[in-house]
C-alpha atoms as a PDB file:
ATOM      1  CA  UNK A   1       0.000   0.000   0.000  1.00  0.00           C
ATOM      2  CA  UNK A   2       1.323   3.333  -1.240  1.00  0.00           C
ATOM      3  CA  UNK A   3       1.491   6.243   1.641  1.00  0.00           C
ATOM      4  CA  UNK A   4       1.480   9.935  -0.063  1.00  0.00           C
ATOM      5  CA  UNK A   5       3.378  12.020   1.805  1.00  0.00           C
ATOM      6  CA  UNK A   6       3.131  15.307   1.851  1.00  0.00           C
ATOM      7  CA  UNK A   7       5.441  17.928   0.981  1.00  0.00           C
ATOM      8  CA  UNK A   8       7.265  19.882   3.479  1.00  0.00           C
ATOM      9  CA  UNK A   9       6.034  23.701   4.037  1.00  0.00           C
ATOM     10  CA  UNK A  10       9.213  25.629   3.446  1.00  0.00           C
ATOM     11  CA  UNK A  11       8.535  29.260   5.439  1.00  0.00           C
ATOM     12  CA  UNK A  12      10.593  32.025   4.200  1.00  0.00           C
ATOM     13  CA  UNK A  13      11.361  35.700   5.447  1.00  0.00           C
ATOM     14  CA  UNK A  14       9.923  36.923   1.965  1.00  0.00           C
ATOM     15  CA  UNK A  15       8.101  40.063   2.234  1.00  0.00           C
ATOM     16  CA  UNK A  16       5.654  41.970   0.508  1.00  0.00           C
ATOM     17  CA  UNK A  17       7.227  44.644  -1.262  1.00  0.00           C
ATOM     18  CA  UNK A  18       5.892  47.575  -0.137  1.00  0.00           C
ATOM     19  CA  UNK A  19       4.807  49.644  -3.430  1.00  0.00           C
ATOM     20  CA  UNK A  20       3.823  52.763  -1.935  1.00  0.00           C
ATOM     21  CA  UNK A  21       7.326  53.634  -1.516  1.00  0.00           C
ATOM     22  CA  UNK A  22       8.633  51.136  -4.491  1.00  0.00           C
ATOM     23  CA  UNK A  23       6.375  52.840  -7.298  1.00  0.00           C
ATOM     24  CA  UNK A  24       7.766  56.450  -6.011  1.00  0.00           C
ATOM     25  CA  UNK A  25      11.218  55.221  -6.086  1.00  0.00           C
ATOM     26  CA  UNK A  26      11.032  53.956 -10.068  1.00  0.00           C
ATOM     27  CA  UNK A  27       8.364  57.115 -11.162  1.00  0.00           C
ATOM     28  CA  UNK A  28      12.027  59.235  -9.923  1.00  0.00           C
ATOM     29  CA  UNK A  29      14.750  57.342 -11.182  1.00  0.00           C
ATOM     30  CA  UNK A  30      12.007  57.689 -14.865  1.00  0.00           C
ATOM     31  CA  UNK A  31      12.093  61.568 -14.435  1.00  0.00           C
ATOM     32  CA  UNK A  32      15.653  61.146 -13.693  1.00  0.00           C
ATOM     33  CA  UNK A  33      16.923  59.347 -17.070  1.00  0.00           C
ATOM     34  CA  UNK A  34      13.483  60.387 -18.918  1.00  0.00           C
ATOM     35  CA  UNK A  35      16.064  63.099 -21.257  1.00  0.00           C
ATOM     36  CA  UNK A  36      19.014  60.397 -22.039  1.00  0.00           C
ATOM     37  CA  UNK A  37      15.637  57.704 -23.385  1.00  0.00           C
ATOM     38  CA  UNK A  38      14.112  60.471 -25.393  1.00  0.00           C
ATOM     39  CA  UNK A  39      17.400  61.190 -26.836  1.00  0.00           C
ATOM     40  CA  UNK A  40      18.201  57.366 -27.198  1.00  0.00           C
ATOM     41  CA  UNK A  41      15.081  56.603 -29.100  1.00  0.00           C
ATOM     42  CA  UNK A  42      15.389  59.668 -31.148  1.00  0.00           C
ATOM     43  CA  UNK A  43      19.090  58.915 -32.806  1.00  0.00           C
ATOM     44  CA  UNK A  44      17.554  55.111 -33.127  1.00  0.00           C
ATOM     45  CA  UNK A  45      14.624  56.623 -34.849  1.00  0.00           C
ATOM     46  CA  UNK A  46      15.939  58.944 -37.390  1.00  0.00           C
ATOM     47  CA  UNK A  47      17.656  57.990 -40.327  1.00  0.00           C
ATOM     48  CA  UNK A  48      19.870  61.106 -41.048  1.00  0.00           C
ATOM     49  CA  UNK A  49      21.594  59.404 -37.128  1.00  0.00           C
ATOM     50  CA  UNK A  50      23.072  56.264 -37.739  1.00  0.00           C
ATOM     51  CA  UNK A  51      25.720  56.781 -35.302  1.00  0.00           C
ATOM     52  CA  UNK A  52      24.996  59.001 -32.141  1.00  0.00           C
ATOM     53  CA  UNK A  53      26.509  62.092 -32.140  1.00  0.00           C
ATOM     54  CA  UNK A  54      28.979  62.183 -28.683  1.00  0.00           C
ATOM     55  CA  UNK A  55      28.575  65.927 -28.771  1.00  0.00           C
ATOM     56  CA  UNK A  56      24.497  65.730 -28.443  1.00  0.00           C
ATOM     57  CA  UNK A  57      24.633  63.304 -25.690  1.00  0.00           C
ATOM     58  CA  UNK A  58      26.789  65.357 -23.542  1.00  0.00           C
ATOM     59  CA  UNK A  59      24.958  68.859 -24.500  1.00  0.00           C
ATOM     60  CA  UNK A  60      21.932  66.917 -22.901  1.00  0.00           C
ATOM     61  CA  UNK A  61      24.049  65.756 -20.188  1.00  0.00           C
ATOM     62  CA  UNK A  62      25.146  69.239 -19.335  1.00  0.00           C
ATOM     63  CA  UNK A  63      20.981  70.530 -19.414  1.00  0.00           C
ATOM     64  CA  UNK A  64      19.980  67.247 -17.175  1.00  0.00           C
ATOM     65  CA  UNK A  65      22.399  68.475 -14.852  1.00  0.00           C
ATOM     66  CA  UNK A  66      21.373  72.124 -15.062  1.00  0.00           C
ATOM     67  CA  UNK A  67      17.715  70.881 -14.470  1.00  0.00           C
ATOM     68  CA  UNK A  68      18.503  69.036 -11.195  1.00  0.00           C
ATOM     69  CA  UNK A  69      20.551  72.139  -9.803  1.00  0.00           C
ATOM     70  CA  UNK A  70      18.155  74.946 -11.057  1.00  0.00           C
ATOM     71  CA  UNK A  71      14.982  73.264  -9.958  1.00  0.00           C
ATOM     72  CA  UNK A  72      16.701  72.096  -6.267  1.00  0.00           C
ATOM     73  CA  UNK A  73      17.284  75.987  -6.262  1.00  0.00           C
ATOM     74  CA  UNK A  74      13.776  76.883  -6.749  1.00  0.00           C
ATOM     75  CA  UNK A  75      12.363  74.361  -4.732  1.00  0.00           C
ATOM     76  CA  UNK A  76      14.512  75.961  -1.908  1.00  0.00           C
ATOM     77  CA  UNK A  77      14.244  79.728  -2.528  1.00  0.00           C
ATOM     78  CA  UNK A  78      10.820  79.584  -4.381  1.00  0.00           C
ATOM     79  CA  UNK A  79      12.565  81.777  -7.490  1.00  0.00           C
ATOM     80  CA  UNK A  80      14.979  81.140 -10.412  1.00  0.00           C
ATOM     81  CA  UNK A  81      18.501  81.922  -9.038  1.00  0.00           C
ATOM     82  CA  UNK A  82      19.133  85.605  -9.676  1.00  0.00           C
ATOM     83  CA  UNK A  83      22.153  87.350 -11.260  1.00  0.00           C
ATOM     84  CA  UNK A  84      24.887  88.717  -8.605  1.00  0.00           C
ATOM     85  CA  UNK A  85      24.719  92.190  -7.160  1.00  0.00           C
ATOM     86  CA  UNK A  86      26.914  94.322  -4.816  1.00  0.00           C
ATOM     87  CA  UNK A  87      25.205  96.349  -2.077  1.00  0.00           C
ATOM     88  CA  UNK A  88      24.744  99.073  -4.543  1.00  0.00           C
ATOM     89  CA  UNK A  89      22.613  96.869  -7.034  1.00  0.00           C
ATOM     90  CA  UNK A  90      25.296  96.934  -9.607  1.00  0.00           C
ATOM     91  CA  UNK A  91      25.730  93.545 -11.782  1.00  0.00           C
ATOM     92  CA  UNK A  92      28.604  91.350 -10.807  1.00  0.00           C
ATOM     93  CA  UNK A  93      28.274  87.979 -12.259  1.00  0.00           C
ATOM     94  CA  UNK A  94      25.757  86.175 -14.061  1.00  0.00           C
ATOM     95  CA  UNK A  95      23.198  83.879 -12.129  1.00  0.00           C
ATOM     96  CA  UNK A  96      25.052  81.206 -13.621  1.00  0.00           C
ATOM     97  CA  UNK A  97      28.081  81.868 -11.396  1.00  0.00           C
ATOM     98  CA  UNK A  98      25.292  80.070  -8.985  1.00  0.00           C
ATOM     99  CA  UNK A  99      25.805  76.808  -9.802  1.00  0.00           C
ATOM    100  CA  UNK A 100      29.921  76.060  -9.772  1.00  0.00           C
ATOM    101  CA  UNK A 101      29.888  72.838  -8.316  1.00  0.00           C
ATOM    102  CA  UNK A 102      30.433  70.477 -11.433  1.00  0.00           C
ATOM    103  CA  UNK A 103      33.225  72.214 -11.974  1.00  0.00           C
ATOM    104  CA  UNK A 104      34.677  69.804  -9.798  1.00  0.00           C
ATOM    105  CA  UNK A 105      34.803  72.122  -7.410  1.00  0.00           C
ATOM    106  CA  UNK A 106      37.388  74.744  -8.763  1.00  0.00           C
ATOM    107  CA  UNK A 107      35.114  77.963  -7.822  1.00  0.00           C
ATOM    108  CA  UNK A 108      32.888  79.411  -5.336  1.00  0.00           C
ATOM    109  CA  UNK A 109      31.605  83.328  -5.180  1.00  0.00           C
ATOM    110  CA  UNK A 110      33.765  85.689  -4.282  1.00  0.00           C
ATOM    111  CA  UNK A 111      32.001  88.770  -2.282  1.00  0.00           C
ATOM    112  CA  UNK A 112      31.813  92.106  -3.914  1.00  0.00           C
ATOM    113  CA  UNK A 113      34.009  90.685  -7.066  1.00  0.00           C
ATOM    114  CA  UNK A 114      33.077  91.122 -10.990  1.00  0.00           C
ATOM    115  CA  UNK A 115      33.304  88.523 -13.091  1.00  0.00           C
ATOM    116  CA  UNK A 116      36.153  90.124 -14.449  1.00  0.00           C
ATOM    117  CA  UNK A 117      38.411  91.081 -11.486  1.00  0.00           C
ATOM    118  CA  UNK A 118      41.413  89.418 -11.128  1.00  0.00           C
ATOM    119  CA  UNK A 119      40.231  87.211  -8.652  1.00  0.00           C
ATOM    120  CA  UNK A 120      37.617  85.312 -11.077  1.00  0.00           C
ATOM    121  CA  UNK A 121      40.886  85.164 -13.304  1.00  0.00           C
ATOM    122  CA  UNK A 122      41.734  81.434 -12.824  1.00  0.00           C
ATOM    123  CA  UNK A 123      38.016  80.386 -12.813  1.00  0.00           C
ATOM    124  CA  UNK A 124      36.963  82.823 -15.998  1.00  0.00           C
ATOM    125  CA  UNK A 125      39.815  81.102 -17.684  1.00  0.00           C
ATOM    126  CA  UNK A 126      38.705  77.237 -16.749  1.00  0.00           C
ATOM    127  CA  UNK A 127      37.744  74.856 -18.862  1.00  0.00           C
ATOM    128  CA  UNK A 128      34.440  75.218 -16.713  1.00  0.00           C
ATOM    129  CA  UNK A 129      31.797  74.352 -19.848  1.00  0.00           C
ATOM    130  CA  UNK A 130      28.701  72.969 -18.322  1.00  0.00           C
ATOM    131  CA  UNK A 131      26.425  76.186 -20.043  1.00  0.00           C
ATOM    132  CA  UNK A 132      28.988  76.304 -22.995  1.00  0.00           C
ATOM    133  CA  UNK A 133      28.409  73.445 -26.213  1.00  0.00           C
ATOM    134  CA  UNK A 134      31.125  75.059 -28.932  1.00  0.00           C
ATOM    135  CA  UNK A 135      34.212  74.631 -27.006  1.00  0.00           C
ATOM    136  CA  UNK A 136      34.541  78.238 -26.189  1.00  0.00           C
ATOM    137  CA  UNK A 137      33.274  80.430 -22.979  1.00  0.00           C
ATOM    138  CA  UNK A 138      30.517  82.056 -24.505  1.00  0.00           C
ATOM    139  CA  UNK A 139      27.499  80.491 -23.353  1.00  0.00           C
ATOM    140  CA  UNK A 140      24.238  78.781 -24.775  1.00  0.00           C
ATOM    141  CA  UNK A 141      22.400  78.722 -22.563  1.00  0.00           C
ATOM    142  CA  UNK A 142      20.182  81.701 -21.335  1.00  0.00           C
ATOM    143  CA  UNK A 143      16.891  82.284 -19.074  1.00  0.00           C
ATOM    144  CA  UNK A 144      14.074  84.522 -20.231  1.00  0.00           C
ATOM    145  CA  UNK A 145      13.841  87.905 -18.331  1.00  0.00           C
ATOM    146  CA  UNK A 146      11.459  90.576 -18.010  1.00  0.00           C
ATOM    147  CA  UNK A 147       7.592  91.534 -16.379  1.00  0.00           C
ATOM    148  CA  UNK A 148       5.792  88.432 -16.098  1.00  0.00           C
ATOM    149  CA  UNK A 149       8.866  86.150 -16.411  1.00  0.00           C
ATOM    150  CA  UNK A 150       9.852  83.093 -14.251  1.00  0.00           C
ATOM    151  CA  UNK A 151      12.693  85.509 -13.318  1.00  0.00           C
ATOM    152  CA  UNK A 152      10.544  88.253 -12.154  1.00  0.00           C
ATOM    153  CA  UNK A 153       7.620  86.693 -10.534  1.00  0.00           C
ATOM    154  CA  UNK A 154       8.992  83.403  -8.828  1.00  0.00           C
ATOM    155  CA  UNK A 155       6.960  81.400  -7.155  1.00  0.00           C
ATOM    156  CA  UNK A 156       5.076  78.021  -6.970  1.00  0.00           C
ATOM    157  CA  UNK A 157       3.394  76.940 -10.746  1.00  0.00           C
ATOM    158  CA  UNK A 158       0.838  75.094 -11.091  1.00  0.00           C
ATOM    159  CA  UNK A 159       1.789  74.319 -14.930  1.00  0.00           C
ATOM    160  CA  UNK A 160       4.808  74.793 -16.832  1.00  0.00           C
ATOM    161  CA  UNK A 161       7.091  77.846 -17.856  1.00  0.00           C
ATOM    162  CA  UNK A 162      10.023  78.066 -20.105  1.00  0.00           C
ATOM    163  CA  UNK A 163      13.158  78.429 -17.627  1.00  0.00           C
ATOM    164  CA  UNK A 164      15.919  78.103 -20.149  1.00  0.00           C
ATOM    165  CA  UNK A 165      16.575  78.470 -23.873  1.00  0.00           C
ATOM    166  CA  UNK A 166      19.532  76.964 -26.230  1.00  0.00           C
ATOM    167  CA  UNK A 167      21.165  79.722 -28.192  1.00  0.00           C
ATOM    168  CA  UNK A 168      24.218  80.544 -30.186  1.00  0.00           C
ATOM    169  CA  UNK A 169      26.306  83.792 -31.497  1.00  0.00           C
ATOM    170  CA  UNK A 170      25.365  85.092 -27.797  1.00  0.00           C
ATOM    171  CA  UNK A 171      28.255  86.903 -26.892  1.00  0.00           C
ATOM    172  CA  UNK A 172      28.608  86.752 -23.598  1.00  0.00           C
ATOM    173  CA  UNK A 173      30.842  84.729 -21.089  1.00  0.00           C
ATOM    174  CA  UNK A 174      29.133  81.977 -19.361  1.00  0.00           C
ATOM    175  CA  UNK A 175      30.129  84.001 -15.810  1.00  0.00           C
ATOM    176  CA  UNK A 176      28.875  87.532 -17.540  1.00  0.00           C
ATOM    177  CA  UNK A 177      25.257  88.767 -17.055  1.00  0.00           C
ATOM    178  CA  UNK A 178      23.434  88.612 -19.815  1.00  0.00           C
ATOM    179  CA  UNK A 179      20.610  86.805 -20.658  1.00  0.00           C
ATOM    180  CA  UNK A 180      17.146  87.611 -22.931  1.00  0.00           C
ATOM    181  CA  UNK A 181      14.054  89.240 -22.690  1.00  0.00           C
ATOM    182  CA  UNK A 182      11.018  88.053 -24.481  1.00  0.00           C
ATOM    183  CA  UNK A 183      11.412  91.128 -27.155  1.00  0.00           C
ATOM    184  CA  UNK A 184      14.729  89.795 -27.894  1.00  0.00           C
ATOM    185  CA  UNK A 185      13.234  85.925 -28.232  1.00  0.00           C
ATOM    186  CA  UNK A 186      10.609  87.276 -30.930  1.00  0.00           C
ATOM    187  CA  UNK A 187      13.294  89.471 -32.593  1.00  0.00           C
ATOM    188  CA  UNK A 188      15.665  85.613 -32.774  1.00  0.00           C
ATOM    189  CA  UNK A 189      12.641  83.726 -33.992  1.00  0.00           C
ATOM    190  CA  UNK A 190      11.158  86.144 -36.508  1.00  0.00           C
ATOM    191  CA  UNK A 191      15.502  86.512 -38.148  1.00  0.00           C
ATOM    192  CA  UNK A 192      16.045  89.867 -36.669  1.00  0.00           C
ATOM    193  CA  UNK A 193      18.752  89.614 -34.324  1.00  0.00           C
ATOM    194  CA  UNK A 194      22.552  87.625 -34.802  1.00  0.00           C
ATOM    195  CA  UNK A 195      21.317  85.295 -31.662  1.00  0.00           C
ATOM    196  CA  UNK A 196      20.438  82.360 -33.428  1.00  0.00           C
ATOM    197  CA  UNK A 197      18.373  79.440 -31.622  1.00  0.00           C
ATOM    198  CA  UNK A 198      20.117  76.118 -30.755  1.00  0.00           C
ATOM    199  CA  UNK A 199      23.613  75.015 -32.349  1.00  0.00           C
ATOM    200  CA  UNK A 200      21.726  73.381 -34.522  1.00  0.00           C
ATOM    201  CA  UNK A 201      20.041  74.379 -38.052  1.00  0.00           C
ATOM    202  CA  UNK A 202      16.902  72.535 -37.245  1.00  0.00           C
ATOM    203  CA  UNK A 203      16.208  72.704 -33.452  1.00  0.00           C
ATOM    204  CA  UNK A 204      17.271  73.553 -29.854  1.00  0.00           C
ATOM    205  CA  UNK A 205      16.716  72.629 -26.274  1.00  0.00           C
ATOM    206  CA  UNK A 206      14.564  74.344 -24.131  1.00  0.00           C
ATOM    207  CA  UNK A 207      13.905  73.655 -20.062  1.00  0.00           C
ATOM    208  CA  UNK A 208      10.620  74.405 -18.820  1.00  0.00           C
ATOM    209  CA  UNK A 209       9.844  74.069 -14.946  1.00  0.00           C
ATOM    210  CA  UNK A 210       7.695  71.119 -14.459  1.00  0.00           C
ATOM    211  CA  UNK A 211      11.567  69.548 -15.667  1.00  0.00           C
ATOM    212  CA  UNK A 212      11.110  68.802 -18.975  1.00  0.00           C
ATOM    213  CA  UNK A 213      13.905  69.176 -21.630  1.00  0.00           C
ATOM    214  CA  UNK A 214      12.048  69.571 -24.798  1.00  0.00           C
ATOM    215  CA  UNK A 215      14.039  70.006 -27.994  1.00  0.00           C
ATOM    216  CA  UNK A 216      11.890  71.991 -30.077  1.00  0.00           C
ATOM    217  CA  UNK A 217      11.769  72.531 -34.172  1.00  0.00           C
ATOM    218  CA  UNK A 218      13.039  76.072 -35.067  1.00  0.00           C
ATOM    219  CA  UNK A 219      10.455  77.099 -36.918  1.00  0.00           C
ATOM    220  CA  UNK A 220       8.359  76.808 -33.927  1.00  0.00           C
ATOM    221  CA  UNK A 221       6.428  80.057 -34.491  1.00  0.00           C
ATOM    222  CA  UNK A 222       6.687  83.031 -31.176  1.00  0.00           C
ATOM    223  CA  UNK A 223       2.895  83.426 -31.140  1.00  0.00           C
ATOM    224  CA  UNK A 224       2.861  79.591 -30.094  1.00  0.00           C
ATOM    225  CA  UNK A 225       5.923  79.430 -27.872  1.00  0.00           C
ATOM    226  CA  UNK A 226       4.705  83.517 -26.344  1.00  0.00           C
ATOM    227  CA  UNK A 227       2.366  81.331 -23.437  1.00  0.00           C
ATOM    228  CA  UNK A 228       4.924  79.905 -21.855  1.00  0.00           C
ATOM    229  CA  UNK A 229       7.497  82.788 -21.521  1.00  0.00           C
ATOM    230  CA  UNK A 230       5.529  84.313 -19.014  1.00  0.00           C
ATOM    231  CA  UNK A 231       4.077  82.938 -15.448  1.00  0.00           C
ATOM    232  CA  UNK A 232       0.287  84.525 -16.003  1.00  0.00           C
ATOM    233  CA  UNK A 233       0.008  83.105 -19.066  1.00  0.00           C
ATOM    234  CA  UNK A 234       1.308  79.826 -18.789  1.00  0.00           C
ATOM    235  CA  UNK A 235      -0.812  78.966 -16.463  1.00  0.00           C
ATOM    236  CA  UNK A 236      -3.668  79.360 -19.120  1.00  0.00           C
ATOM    237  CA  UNK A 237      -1.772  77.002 -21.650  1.00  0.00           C
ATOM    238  CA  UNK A 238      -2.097  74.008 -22.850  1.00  0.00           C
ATOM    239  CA  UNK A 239       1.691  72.247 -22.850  1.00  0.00           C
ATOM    240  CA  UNK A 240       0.831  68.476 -23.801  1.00  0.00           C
ATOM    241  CA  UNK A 241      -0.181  69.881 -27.517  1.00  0.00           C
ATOM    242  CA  UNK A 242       2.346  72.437 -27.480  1.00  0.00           C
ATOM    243  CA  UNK A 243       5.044  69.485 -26.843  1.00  0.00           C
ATOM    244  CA  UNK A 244       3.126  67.290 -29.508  1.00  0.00           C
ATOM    245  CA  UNK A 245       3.208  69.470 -32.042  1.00  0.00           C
ATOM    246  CA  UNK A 246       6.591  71.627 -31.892  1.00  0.00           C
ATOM    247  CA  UNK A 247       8.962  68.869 -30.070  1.00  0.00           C
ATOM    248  CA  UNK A 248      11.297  67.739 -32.882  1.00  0.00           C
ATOM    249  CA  UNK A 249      11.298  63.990 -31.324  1.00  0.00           C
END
């Protein structure tokens, strides 16, 4: 007579994974890399890219960064980081002078000292490039400034605004004040200034504050891109179809 015996009950010290802080966890580290995928599956998807261009992935590199350190700032001070003043009020260095860090660590600010003193010397004369794509010191990258700008207005959004804008032929040092108004962006769009948009013929990268690094088609017309330059009005705008139909991806 056959006896069936049962199997042994093996207990582990398996448990549950706990999703309400597992599913927060993976939703970051997706915001996180969300720029390097877009870019990925863009060069896979377009033919005139068979092999990735080095350059592009460390220009996006460079903004991701820039993202994580400007939006840290305004989730701490509850504005975009501001340009550099004396106790007089006059300009000493460019907001950008904010954010020297990834230079691995070769410069802090120096009190009461213009960007081109003699004690920026060393630093002005780096190879310090995160806001700079052309091997030079000019930079690419400006904010938008002006009434109604992110600048200006600070403060918590409810929906996106533009925070930063590619450029090139912008003569100004990366550590020099200097940045555009929204004048000047309809001027570069419509062909009326030497600022040109993007180092590229066909598009350029723009950060907006909700953290989104959208490279958008230059012949994205002002009238369309005019809602999100300012806080009042981008509020009233709809990004998703502004995204779907003026990203270049």
């Amino acid at each position: 007579m056959n006896r069936q015996t049962k199997k042994p009950t093996i207990k582990t010290n398996q448990k549950k994974p706990n999703w309400g802080v597992t599913i927060p966890v993976i939703i970051l580290v997706a915001f996180t890399i969300s720029p390097l995928l877009i870019l990925i599956i863009h060069l896979a998807t377009d033919n005139n890219n068979d092999i990735p261009d080095t350059k592009e992935y460390q220009k996006l590199g460079r903004i991701a960064d820039l993202r994580y350190l400007i939006l840290n700032h305004i989730k701490e001070h509850n504005q975009f980081p501001h340009d550099i003043k004396d106790k007089q009020g006059k300009l000493l260095c460019s907001w950008r002078l904010h954010f020297p860090e990834w230079s691995k660590g070769l410069g802090t600010i120096i009190p009461d000292a213009s960007w081109k003193s003699d004690k920026y010397k060393w630093f002005r004369e780096s190879d310090y490039n995160l806001f700079c794509f052309n091997d030079s010191h000019k930079t690419n990258l400006v904010t938008i400034k002006g009434n109604g700008t992110y600048y200006d207005v600070g403060g918590n959004l409810k929906k996106p605004v533009l925070l930063l804008i590619e450029v090139s032929n912008f003569n100004k040092h990366w550590m020099e004040p200097g940045d555009i108004t929204v004048e000047d962006l309809k001027n570069i769009i419509e062909g009326k200034s030497e600022v040109k948009l993007g180092t590229e013929k066909h598009s350029y990268y723009s950060l907006f504050s909700n953290g989104f690094i959208i490279k958008l088609k230059t012949e994205t017309p002002f009238k369309e891109l005019r809602p999100f330059l300012t806080v009042e009005e981008a509020q009233k705008a709809d990004f998703k179809k502004f995204i779907q139909k003026y990203s270049s991806y």
